[in-house]
C-alpha atoms as a PDB file:
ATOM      1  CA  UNK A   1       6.678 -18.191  -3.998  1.00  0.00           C
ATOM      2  CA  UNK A   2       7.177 -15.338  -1.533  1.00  0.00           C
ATOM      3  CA  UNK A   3       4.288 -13.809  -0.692  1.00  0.00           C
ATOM      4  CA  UNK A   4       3.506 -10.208  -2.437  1.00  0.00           C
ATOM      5  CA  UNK A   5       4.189  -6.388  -0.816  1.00  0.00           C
ATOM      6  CA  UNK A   6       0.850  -5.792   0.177  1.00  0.00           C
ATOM      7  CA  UNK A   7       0.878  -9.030   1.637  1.00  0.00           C
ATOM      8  CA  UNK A   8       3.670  -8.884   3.682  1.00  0.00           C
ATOM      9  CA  UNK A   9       2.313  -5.177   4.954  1.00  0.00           C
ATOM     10  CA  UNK A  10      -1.140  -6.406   6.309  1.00  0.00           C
ATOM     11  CA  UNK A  11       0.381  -9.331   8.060  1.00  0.00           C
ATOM     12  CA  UNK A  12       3.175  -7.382   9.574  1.00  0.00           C
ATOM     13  CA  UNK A  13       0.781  -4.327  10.595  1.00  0.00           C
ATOM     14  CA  UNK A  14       2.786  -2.184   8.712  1.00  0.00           C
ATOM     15  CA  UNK A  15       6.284  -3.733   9.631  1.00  0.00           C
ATOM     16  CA  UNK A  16       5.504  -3.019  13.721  1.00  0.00           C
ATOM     17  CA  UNK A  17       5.235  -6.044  14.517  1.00  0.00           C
ATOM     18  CA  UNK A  18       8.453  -7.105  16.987  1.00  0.00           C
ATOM     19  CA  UNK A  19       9.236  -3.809  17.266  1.00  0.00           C
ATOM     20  CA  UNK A  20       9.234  -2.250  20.906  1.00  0.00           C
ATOM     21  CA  UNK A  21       5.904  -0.710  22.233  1.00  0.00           C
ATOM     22  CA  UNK A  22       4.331   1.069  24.966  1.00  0.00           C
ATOM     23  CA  UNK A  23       7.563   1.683  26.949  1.00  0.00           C
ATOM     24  CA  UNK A  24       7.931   2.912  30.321  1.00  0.00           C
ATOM     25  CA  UNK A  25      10.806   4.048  32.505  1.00  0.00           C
ATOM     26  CA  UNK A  26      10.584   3.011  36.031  1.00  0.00           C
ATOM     27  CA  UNK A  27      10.640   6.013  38.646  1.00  0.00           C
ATOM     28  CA  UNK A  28      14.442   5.302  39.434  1.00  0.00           C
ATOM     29  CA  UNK A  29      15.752   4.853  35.690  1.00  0.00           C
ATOM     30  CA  UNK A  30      17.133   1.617  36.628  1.00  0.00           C
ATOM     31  CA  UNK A  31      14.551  -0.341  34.521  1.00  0.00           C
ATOM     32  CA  UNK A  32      12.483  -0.225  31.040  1.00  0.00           C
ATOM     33  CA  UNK A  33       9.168  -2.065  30.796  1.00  0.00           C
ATOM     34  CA  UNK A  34       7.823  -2.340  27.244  1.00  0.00           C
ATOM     35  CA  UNK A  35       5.699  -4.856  25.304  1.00  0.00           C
ATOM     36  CA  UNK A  36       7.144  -6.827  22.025  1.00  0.00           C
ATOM     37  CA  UNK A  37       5.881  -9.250  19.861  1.00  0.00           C
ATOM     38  CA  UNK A  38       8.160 -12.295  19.289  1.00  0.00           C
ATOM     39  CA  UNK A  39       8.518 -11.893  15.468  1.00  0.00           C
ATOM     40  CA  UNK A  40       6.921  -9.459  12.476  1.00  0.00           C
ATOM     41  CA  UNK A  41       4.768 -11.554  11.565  1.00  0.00           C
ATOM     42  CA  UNK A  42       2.971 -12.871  15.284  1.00  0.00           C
ATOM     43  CA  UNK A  43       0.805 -10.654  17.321  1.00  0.00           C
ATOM     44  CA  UNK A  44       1.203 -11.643  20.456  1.00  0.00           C
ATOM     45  CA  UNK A  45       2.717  -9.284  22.890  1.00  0.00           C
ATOM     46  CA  UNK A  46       5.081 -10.266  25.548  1.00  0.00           C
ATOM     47  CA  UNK A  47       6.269  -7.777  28.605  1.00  0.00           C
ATOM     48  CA  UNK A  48       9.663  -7.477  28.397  1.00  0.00           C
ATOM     49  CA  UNK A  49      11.849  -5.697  31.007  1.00  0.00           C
ATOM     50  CA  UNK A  50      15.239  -4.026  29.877  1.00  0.00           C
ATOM     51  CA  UNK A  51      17.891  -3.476  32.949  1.00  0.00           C
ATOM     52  CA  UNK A  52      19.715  -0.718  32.481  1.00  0.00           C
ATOM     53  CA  UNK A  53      22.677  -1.335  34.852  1.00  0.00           C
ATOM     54  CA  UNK A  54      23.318  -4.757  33.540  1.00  0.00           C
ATOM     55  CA  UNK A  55      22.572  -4.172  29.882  1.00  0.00           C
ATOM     56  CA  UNK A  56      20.139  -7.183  29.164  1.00  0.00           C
ATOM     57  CA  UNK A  57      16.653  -8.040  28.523  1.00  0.00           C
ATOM     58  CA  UNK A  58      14.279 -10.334  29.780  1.00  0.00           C
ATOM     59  CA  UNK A  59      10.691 -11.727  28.984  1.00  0.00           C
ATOM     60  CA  UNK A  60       8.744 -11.333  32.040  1.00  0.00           C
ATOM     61  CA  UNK A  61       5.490 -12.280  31.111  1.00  0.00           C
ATOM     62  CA  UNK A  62       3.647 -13.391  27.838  1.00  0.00           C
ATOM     63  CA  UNK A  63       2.188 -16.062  25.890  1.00  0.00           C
ATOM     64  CA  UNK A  64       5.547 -18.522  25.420  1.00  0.00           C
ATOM     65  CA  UNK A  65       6.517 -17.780  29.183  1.00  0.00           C
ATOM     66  CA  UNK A  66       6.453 -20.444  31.645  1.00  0.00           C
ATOM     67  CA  UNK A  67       4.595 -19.174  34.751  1.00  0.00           C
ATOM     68  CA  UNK A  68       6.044 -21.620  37.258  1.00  0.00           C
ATOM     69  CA  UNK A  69       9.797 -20.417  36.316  1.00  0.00           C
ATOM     70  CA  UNK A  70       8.896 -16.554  36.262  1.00  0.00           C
ATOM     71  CA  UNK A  71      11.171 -14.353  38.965  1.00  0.00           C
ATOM     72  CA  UNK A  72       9.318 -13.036  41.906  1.00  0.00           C
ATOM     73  CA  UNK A  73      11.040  -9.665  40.867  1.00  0.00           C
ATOM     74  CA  UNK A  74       8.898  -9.396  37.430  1.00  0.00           C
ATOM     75  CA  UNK A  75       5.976  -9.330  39.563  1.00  0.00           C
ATOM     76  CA  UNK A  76       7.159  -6.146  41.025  1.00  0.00           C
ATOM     77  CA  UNK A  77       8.159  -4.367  38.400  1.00  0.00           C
ATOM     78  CA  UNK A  78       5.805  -0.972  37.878  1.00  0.00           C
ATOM     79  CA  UNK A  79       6.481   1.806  35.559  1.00  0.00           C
ATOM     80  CA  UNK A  80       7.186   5.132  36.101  1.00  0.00           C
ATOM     81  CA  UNK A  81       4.845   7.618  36.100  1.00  0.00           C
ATOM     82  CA  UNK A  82       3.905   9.314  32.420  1.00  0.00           C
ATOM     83  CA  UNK A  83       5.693  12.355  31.236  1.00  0.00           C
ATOM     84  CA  UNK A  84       3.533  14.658  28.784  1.00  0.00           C
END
């Protein structure tokens, strides 16, 4: 039985769940830090670091990463400062 509309709402925070969040461009456009949950229905945010020049993403940090294999670039990866 699948579970019910309402349901599926409250456990997927309104279907934001694994969507993109709190995204910054670094100061020289050549990187996008944001924070992403794994899947719609888990709420546990990962950082995740898109590279514009080569067109991929990576997990950088979060709850399923493995410390001891993380690059010493993620460390030094800082966003851009806020546009209003």
């Amino acid at each position: 039985m699948s579970d019910s509309f309402p349901r599926q709402y409250a456990r997927t925070h309104g279907f934001n769940l694994g969507n993109p969040r709190s995204i910054e461009v670094g100061s020289d456009g050549a990187r996008v830090a944001f924070l992403r949950t794994p899947a719609g229905d888990d709420t546990n945010a990962a950082l995740w670091v898109f590279d514009v020049a080569e067109d991929r993403e990576r997990q950088v940090e979060g709850p399923t990463e493995d410390r001891s294999r993380r690059s010493s670039s993620a460390s030094r990866v800082r966003p851009g400062p806020r546009r209003r």
